[in-house]
Protein backbone atom coordinates (compact mmCIF):
# COMPACT_ATOMS: atom_id res chain seq x y z
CA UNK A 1 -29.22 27.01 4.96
CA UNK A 2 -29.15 28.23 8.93
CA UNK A 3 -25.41 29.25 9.61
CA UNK A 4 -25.75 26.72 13.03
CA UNK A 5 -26.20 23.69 10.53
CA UNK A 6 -22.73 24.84 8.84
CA UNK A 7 -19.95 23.06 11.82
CA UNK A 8 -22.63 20.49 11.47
CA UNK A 9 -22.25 19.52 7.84
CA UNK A 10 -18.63 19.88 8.18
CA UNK A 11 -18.48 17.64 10.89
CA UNK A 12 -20.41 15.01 9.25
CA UNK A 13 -18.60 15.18 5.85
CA UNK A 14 -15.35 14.77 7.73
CA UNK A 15 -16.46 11.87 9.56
CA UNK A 16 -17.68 10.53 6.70
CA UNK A 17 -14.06 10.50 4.95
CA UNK A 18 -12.47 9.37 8.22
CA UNK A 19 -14.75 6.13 7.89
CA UNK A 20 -14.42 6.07 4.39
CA UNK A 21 -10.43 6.00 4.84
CA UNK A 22 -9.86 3.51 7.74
CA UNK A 23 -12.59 0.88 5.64
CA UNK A 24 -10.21 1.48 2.56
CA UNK A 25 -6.76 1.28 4.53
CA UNK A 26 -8.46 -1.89 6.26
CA UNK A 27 -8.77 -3.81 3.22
CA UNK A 28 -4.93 -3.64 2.27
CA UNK A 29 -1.90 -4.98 4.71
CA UNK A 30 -0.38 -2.60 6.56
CA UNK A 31 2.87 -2.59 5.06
CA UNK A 32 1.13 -1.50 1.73
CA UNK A 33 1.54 2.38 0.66
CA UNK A 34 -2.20 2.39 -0.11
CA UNK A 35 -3.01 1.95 3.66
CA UNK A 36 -0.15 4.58 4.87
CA UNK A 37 -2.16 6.83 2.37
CA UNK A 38 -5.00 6.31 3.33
CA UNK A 39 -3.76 6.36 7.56
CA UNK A 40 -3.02 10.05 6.03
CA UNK A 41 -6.18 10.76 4.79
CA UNK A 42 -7.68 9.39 8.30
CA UNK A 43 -5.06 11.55 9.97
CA UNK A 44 -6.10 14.64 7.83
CA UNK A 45 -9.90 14.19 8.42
CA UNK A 46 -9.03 14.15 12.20
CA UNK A 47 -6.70 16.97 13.06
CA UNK A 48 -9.68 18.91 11.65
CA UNK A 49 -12.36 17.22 13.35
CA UNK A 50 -10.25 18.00 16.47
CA UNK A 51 -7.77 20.97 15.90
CA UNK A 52 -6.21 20.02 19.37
CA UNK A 53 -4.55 16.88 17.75
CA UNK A 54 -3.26 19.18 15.06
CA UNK A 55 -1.94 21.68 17.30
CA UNK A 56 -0.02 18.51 19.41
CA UNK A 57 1.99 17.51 16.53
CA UNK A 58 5.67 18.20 16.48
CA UNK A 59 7.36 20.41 14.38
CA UNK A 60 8.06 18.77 10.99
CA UNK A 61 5.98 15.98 12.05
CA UNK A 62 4.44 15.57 8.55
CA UNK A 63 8.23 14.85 6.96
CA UNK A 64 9.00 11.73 9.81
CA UNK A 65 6.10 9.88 7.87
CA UNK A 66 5.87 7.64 4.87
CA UNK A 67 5.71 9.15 1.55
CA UNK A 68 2.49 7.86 0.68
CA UNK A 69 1.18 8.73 4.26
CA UNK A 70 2.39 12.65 3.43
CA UNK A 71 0.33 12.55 0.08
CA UNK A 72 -2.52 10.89 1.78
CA UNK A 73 -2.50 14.16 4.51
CA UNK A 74 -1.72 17.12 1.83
CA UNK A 75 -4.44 15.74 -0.40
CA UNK A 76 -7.47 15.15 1.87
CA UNK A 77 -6.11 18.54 3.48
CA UNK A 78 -6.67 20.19 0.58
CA UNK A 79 -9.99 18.52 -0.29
CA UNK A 80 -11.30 19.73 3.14
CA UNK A 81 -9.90 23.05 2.58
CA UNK A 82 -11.37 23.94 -0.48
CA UNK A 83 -14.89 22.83 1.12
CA UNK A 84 -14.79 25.97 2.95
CA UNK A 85 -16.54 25.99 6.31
CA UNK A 86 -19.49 23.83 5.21
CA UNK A 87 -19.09 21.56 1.76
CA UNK A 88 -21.22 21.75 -0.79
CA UNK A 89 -22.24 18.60 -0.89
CA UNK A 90 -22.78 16.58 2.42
CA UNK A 91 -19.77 13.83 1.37
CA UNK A 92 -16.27 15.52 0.55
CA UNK A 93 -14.60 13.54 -1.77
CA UNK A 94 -12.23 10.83 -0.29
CA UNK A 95 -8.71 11.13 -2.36
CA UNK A 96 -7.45 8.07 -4.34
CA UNK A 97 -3.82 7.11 -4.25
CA UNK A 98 -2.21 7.40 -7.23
CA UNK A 99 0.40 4.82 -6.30
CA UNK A 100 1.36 1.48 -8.85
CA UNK A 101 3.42 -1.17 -7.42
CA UNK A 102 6.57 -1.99 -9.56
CA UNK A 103 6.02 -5.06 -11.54
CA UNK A 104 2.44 -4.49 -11.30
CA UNK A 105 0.44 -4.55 -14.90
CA UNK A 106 -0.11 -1.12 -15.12
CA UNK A 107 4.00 -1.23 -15.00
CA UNK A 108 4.84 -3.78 -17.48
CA UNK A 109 6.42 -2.88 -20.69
CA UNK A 110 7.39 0.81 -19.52
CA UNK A 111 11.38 0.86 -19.58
């Protein structure tokens, strides 16, 4: 692989789980923690794709936002992370939420 291709690849992978994460935090309503983790994988995916959003954010900005929105962001920061300066593959993995709605089936009968 030609070193020039390797911002390349990165590039594309992290679009691809930017528009991977706004289609999954589209199909839920807003007020749903799936979509605030998901904004935070978006929100992830984009302070890399341009480090001069990241470097804008406020001190302790991550903490002002929604729990799931903070797990969304440390997760798909990590993911992109570990893919080094080009990912193996040409998709990083998009995180999953590991969130379950009280009173929801997965819920019932745990007390």
């Amino acid at each position: 692989m030609n070193v020039e291709n390797v911002p390349l690849l990165l590039n594309n992978a992290l679009r691809q789980l930017l528009d991977e994460a706004r289609m999954e935090s589209a199909l839920v309503p807003m007020t749903s923690p799936v979509h605030a983790f998901y904004a935070g994988v978006a929100a992830a995916a984009e302070d890399r794709l341009r480090p001069a959003r990241q470097d804008s954010h406020r001190t302790a900005w991550l903490d002002a936002e929604q729990p799931a929105f903070r797990e969304g962001y440390l997760q798909a920061s990590n993911v992109i992370a570990t893919a080094g300066p080009a990912p193996v593959r040409l998709l990083l993995p998009r995180p999953s939420p590991d969130l379950v709605a009280p009173g929801s089936p997965e819920t019932e009968g745990e007390d």
